[in-house]
C-alpha atoms as a PDB file:
ATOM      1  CA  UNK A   1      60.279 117.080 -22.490  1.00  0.00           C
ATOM      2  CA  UNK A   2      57.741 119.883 -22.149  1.00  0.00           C
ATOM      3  CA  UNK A   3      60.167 122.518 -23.173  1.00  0.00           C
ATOM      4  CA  UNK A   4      61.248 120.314 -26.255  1.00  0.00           C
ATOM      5  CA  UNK A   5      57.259 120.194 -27.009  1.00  0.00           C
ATOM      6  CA  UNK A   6      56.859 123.984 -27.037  1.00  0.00           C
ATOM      7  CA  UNK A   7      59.378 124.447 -29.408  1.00  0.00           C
ATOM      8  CA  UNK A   8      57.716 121.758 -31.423  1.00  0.00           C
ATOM      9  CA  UNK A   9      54.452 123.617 -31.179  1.00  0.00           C
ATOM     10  CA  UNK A  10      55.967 126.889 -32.163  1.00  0.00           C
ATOM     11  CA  UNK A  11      57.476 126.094 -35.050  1.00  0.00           C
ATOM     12  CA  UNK A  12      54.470 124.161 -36.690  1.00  0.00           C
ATOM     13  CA  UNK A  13      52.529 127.206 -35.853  1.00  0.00           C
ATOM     14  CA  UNK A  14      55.049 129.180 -38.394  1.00  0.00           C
ATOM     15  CA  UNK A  15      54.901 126.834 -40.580  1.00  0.00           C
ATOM     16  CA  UNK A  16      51.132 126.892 -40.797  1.00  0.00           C
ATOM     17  CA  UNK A  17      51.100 130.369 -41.115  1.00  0.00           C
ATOM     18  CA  UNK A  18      53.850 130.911 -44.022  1.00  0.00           C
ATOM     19  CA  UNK A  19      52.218 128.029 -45.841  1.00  0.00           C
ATOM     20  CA  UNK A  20      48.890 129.996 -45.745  1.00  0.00           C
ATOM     21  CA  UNK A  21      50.889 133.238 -46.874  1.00  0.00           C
ATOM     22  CA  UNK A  22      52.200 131.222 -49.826  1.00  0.00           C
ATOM     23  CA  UNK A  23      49.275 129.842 -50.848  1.00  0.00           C
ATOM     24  CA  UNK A  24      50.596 126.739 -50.628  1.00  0.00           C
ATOM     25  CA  UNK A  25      49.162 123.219 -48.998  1.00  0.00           C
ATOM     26  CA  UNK A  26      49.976 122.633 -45.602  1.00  0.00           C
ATOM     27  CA  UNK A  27      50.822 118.526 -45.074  1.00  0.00           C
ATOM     28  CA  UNK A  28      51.944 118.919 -41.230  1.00  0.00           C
ATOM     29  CA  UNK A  29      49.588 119.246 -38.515  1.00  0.00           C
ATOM     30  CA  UNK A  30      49.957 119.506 -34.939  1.00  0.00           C
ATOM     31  CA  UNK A  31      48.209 118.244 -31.957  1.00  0.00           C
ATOM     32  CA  UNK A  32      48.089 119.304 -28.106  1.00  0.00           C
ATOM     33  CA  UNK A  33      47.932 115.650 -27.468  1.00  0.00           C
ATOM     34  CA  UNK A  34      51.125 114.311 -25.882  1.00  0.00           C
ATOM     35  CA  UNK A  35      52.112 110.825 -28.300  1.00  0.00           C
ATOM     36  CA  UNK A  36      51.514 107.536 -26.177  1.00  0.00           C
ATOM     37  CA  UNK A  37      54.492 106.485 -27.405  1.00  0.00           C
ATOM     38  CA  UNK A  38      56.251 109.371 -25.279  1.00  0.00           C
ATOM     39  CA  UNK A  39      54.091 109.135 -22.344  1.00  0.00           C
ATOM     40  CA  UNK A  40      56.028 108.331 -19.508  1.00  0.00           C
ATOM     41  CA  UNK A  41      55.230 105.254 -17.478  1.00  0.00           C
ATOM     42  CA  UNK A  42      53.590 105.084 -14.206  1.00  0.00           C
ATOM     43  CA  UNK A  43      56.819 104.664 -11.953  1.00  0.00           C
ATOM     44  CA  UNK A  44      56.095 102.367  -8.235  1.00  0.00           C
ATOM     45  CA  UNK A  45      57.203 103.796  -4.981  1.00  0.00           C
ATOM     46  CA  UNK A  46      58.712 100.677  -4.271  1.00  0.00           C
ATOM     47  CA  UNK A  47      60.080  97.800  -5.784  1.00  0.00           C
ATOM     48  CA  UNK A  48      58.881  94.431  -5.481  1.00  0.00           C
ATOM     49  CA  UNK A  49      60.631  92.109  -3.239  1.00  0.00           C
ATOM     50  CA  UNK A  50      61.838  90.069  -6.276  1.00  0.00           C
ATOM     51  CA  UNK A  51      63.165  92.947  -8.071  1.00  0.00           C
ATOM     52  CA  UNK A  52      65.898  94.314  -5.234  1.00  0.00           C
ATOM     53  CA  UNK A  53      69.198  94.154  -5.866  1.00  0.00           C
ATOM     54  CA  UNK A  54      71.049  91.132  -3.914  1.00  0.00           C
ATOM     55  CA  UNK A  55      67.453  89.741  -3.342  1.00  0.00           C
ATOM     56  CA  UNK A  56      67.522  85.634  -3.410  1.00  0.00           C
ATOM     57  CA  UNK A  57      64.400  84.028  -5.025  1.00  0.00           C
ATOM     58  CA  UNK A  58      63.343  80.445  -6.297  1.00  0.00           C
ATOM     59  CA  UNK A  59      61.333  79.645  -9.364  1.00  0.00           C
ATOM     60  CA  UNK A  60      58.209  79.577  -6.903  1.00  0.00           C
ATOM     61  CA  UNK A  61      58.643  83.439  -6.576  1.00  0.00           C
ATOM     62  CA  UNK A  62      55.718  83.081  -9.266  1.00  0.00           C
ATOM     63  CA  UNK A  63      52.928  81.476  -6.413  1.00  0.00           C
ATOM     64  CA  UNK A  64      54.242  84.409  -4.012  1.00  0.00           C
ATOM     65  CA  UNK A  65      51.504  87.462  -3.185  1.00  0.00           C
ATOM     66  CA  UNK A  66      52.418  90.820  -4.218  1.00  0.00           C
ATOM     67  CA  UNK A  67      51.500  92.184  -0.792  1.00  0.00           C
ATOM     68  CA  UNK A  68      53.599  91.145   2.324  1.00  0.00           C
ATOM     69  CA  UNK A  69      52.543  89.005   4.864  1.00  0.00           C
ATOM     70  CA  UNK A  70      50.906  90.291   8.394  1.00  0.00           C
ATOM     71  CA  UNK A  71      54.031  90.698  11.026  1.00  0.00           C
ATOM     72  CA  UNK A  72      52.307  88.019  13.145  1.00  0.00           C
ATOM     73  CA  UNK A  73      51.755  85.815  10.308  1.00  0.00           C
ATOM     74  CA  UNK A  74      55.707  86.309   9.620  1.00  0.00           C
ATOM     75  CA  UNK A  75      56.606  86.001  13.478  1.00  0.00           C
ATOM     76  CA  UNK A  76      54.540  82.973  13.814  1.00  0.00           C
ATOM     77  CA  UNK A  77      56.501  81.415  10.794  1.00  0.00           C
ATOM     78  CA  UNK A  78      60.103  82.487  11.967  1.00  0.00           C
ATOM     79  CA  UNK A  79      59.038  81.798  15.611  1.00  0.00           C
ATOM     80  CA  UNK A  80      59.836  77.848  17.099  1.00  0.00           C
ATOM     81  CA  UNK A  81      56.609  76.165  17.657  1.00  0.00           C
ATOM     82  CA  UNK A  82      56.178  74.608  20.828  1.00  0.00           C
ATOM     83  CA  UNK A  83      53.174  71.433  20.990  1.00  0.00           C
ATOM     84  CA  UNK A  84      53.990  70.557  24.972  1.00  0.00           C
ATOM     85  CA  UNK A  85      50.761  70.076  26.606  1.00  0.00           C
ATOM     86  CA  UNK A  86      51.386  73.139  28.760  1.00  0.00           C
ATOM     87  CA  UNK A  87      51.663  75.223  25.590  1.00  0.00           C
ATOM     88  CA  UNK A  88      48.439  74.193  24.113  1.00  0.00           C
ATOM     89  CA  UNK A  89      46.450  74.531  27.221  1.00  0.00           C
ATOM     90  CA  UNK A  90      47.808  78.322  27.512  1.00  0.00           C
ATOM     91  CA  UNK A  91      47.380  78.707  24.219  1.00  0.00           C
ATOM     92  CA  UNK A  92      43.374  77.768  24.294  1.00  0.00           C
ATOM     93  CA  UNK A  93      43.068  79.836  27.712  1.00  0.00           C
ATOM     94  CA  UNK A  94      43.975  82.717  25.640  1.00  0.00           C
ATOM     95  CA  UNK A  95      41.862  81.786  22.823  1.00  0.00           C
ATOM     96  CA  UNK A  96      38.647  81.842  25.206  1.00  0.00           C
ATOM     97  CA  UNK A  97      39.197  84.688  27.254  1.00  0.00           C
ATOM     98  CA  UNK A  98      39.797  86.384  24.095  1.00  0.00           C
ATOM     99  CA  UNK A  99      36.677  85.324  23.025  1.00  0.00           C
ATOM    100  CA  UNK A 100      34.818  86.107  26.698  1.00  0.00           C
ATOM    101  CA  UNK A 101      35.855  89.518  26.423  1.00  0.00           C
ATOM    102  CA  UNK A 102      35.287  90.508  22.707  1.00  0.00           C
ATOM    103  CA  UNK A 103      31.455  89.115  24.216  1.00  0.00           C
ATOM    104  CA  UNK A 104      31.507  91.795  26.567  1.00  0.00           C
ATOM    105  CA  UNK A 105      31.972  94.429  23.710  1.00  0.00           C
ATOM    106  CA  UNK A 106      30.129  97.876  24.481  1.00  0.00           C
ATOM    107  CA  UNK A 107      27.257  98.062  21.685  1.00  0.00           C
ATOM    108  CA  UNK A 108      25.978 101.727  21.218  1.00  0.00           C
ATOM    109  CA  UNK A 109      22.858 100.978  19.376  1.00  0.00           C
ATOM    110  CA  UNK A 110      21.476  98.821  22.449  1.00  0.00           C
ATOM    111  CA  UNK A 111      21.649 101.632  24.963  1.00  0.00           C
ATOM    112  CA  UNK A 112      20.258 104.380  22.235  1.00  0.00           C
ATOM    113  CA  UNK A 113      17.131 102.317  22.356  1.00  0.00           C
ATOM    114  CA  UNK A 114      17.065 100.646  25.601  1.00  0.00           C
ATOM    115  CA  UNK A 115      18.777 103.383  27.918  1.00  0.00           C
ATOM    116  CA  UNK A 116      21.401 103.011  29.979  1.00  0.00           C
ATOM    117  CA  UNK A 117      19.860 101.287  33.219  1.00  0.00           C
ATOM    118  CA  UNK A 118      17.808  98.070  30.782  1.00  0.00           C
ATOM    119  CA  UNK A 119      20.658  98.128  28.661  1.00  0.00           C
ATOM    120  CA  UNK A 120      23.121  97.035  31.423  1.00  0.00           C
ATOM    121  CA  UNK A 121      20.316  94.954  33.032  1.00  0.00           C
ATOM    122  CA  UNK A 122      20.270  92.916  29.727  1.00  0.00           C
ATOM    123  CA  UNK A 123      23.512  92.665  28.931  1.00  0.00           C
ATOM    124  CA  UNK A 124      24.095  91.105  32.974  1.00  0.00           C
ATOM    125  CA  UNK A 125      21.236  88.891  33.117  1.00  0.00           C
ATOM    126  CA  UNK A 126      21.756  87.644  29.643  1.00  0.00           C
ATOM    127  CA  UNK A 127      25.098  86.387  31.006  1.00  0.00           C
ATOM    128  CA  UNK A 128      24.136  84.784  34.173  1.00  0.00           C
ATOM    129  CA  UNK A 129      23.555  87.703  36.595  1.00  0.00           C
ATOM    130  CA  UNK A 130      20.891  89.280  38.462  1.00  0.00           C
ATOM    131  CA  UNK A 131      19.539  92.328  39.134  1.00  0.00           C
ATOM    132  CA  UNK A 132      16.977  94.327  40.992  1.00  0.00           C
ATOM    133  CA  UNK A 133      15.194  97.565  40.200  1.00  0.00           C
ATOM    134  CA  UNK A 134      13.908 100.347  42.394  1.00  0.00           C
ATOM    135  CA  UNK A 135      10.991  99.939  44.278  1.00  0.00           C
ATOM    136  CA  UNK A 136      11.174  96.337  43.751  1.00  0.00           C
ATOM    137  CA  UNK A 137      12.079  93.349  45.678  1.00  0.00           C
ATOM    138  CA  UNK A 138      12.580  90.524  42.968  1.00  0.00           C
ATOM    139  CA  UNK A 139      15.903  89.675  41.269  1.00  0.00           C
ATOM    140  CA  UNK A 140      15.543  89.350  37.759  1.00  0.00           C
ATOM    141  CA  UNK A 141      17.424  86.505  36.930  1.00  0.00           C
ATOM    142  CA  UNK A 142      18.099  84.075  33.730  1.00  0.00           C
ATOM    143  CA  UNK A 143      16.212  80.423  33.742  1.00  0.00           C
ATOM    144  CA  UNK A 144      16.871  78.159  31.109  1.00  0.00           C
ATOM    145  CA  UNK A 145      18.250  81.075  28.343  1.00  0.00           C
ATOM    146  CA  UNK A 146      14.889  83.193  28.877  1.00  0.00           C
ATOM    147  CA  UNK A 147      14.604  86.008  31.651  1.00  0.00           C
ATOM    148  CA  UNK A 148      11.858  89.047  31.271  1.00  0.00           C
ATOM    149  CA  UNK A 149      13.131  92.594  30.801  1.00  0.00           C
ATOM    150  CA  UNK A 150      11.022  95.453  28.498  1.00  0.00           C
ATOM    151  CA  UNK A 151      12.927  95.580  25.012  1.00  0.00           C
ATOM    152  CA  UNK A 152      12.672  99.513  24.915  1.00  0.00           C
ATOM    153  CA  UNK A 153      12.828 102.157  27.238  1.00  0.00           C
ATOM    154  CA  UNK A 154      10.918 102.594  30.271  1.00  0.00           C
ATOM    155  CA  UNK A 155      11.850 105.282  32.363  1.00  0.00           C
ATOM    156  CA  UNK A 156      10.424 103.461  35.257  1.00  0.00           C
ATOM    157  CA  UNK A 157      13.486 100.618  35.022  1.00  0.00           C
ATOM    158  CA  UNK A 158      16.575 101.890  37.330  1.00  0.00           C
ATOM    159  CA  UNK A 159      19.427  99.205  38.177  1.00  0.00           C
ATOM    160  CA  UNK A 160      19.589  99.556  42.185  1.00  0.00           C
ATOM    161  CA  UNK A 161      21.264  96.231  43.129  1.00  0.00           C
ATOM    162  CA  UNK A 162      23.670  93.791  41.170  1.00  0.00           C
ATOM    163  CA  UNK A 163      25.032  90.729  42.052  1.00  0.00           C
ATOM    164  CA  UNK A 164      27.187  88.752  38.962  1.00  0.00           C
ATOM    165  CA  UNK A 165      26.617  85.699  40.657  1.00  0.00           C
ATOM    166  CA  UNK A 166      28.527  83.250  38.058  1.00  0.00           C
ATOM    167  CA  UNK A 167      28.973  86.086  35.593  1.00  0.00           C
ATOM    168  CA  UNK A 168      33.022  86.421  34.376  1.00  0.00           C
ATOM    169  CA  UNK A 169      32.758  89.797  34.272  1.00  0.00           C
ATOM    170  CA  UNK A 170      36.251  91.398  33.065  1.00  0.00           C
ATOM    171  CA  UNK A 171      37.336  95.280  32.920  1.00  0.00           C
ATOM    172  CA  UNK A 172      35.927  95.540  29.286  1.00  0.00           C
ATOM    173  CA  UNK A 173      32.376  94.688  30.487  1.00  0.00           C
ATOM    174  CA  UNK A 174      32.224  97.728  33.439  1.00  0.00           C
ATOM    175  CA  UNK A 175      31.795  99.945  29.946  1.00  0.00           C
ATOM    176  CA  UNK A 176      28.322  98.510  29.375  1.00  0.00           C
ATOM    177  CA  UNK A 177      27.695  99.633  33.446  1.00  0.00           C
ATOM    178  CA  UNK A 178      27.763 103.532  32.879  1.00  0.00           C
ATOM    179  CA  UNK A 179      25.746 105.947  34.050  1.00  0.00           C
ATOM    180  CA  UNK A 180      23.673 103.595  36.443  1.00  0.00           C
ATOM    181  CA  UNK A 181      22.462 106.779  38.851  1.00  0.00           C
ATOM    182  CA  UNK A 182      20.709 104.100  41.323  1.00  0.00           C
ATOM    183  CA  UNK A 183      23.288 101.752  42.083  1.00  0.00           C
ATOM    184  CA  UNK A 184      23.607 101.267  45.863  1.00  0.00           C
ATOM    185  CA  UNK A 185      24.365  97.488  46.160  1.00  0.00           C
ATOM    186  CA  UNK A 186      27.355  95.549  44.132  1.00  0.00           C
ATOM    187  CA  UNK A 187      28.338  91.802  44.856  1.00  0.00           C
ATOM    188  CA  UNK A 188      31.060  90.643  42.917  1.00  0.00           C
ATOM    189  CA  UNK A 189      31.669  87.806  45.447  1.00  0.00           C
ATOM    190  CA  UNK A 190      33.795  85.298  43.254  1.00  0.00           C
ATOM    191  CA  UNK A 191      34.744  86.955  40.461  1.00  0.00           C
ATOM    192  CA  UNK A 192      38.321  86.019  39.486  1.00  0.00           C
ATOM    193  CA  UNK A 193      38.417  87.891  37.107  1.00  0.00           C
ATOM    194  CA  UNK A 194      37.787  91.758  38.803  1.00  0.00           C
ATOM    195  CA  UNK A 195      41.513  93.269  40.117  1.00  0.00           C
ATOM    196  CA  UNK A 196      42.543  96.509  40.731  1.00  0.00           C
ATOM    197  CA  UNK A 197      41.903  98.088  37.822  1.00  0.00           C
ATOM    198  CA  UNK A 198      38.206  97.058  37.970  1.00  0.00           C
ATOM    199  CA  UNK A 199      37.818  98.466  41.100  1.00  0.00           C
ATOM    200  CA  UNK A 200      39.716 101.869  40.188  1.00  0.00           C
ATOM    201  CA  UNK A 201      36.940 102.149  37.471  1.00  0.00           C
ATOM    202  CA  UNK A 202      33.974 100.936  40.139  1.00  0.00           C
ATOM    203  CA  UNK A 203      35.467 103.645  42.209  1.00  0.00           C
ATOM    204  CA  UNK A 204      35.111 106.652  39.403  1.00  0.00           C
ATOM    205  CA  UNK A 205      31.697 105.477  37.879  1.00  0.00           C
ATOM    206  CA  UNK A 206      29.511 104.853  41.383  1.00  0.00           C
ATOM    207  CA  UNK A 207      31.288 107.294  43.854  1.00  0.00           C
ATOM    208  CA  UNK A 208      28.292 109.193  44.025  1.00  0.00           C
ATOM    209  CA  UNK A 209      25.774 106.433  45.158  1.00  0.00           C
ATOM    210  CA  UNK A 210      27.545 102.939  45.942  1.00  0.00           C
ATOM    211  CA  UNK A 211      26.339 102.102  49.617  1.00  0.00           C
ATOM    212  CA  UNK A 212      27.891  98.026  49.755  1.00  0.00           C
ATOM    213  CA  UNK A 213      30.257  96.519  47.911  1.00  0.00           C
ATOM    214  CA  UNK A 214      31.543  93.250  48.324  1.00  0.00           C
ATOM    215  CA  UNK A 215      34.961  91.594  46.235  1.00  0.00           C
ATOM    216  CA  UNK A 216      35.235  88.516  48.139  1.00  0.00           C
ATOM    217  CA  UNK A 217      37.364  86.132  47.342  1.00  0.00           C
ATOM    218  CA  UNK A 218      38.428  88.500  44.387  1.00  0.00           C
ATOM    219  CA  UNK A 219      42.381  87.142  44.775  1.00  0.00           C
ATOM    220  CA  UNK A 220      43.350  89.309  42.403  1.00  0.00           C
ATOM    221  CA  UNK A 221      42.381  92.515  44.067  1.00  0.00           C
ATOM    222  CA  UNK A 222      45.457  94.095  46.467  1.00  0.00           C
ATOM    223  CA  UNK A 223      46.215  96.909  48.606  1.00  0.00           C
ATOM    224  CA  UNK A 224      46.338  99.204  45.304  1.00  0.00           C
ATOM    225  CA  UNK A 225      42.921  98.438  44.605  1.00  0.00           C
ATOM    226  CA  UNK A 226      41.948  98.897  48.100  1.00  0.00           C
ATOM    227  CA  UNK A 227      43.072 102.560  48.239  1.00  0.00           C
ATOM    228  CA  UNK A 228      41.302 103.564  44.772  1.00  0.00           C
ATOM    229  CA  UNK A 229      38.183 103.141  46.769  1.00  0.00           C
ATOM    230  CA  UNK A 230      39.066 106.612  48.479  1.00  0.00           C
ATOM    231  CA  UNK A 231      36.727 108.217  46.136  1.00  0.00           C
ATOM    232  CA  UNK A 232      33.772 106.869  47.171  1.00  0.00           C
ATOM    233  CA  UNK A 233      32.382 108.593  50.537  1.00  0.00           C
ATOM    234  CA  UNK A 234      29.022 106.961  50.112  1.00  0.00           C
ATOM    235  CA  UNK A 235      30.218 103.384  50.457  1.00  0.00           C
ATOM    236  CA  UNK A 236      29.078 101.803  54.100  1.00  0.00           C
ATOM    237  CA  UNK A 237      29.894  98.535  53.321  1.00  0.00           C
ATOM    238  CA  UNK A 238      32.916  96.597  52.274  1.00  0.00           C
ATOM    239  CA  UNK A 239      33.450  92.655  52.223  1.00  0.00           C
ATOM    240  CA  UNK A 240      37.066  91.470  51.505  1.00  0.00           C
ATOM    241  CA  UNK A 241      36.672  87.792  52.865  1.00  0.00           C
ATOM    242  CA  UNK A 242      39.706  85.638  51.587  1.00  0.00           C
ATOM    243  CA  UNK A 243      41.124  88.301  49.902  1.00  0.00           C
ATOM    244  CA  UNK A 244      44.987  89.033  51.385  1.00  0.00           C
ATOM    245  CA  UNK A 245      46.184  88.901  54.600  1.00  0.00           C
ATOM    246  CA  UNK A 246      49.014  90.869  54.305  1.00  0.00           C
ATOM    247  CA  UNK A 247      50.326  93.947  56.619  1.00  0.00           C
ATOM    248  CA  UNK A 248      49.982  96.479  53.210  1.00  0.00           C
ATOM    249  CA  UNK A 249      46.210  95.328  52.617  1.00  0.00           C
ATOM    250  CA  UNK A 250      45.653  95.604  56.229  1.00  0.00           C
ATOM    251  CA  UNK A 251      46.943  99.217  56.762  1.00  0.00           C
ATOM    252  CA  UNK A 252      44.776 100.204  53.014  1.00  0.00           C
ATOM    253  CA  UNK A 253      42.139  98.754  55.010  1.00  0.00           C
ATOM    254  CA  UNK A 254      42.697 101.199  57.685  1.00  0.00           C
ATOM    255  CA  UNK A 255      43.409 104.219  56.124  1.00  0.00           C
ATOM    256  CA  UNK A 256      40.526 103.895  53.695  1.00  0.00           C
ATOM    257  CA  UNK A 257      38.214 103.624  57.063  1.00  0.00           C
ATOM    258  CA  UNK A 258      40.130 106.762  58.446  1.00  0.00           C
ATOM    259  CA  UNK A 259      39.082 108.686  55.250  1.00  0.00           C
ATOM    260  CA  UNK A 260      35.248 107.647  55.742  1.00  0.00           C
ATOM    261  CA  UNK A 261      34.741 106.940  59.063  1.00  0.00           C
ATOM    262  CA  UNK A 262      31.551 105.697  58.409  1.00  0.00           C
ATOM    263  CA  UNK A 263      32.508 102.808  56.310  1.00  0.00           C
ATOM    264  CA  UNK A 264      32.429  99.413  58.019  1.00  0.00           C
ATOM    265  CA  UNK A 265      35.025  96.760  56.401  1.00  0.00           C
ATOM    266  CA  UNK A 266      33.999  93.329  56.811  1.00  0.00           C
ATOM    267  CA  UNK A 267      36.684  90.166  56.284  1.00  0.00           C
ATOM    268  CA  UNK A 268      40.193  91.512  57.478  1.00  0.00           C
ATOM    269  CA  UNK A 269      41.659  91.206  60.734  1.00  0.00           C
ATOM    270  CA  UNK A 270      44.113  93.965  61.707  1.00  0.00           C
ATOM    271  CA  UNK A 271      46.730  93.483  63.624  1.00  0.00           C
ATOM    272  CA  UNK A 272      46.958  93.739  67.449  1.00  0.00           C
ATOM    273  CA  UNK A 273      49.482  96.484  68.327  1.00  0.00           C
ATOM    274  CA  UNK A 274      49.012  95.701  71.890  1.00  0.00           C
ATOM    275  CA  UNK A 275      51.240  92.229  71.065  1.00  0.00           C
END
């Protein structure tokens, strides 16, 4: 088309200028401007769904969106659905720990202006845990919704003992624990929720200052998450009361004592090689 265009151009130019040579008027003008009715139209990437060859489609195509559905809205559709009692009880377990953990979401703007020690003092004590400060010997703790903690930053507030008491405190929530230089004590004595992985990231993040720990009756913690602790040499104190009792927890046990030999594990009994 644009070649077919130049030609058009060039000879209207001629003709303009042998009109002007005869003296003669000159009743065809041309234009740069490219005729609308030769424009070409706008062509999709894609067709629509209704427009495919071979594609079946009803009269209701017309109530249809132009855009897909989500995959999950389409797998949910396709998908059997399953009302049991067992299904709906899994189904709202999900639903809240879903919801637990998008409340444990790490919020930049609150440690910007609180720091990072009263920024994971809040965000524990707002939730039902406590915590204690250098140079202090009172747990801050939440009664009836209120607790008292500065709202900005005071240099004088360092974290040096937490305990999450009823807090369910899930992997997601150690991100709003960084950087807590004065850490020495950590109870996270019934929390079902802490396993290996939590204690892998406990392990990187406090290896420099964590002097007791105690995971208690954290069931889902196993001989894996035993042996991440190797990192820590600080750590005097471990507590792993009603944890596992079985011969690969016992010997991560041991070898993580052999590596620090000043580290005193509380809550597993080894077995007698004597017998």
């Amino acid at each position: 088309m644009k070649v077919k265009m130049r030609y058009q151009i060039q000879y209207l130019h001629k003709y303009r200028q042998v009109c002007q040579h005869l003296k003669i008027p000159c009743t065809n003008n041309y234009s740069t401007e490219v005729n609308s009715e030769t424009k070409p139209e706008p062509k999709s990437w894609r067709k629509r769904w209704d427009q495919k060859e071979g594609e079946w489609y009803s009269r209701f195509k017309l109530f249809a969106p132009e855009k897909g559905e989500s995959p999950d809205v389409v797998r949910a559709l396709q998908s059997t659905s399953n009302f049991s009692i067992k299904a709906v009880r899994k189904w709202i377990q999900k639903s809240k720990r879903e919801a637990e953990i998008l409340d444990m979401r790490y919020i930049p703007e609150r440690h910007q202006i609180l720091g990072s020690d009263l920024a994971a003092a809040h965000f524990l004590v707002h939730r039902g845990a406590a915590v204690r400060f250098v140079g202090s010997s009172e747990w801050i703790k939440r009664h009836e919704d209120q607790y008292d903690l500065p709202d900005r930053y005071n240099r004088d507030y360092a974290i040096e003992a937490i305990d999450v008491l009823d807090m369910k405190l899930y992997y997601e929530g150690f991100q709003n624990m960084t950087n807590l230089r004065s850490l020495r004590w950590l109870s996270l004595r019934n929390c079902l929720q802490i396993d290996d992985w939590c204690l892998d990231r406990i392990s990187s993040e406090y290896e420099s200052s964590l002097e007791y720990l105690d995971i208690s009756n954290c069931t889902r913690v196993t001989d894996r998450g035993i042996c991440a602790l190797y990192r820590m040499n600080k750590l005097r104190t471990l507590k792993v009361h009603n944890i596992a009792d079985s011969q690969l927890f016992q010997l991560a046990c041991l070898m993580l004592e052999d590596i620090n030999p000043q580290l005193n594990t509380e809550g597993v009994k080894y077995l007698d090689i004597g017998n």
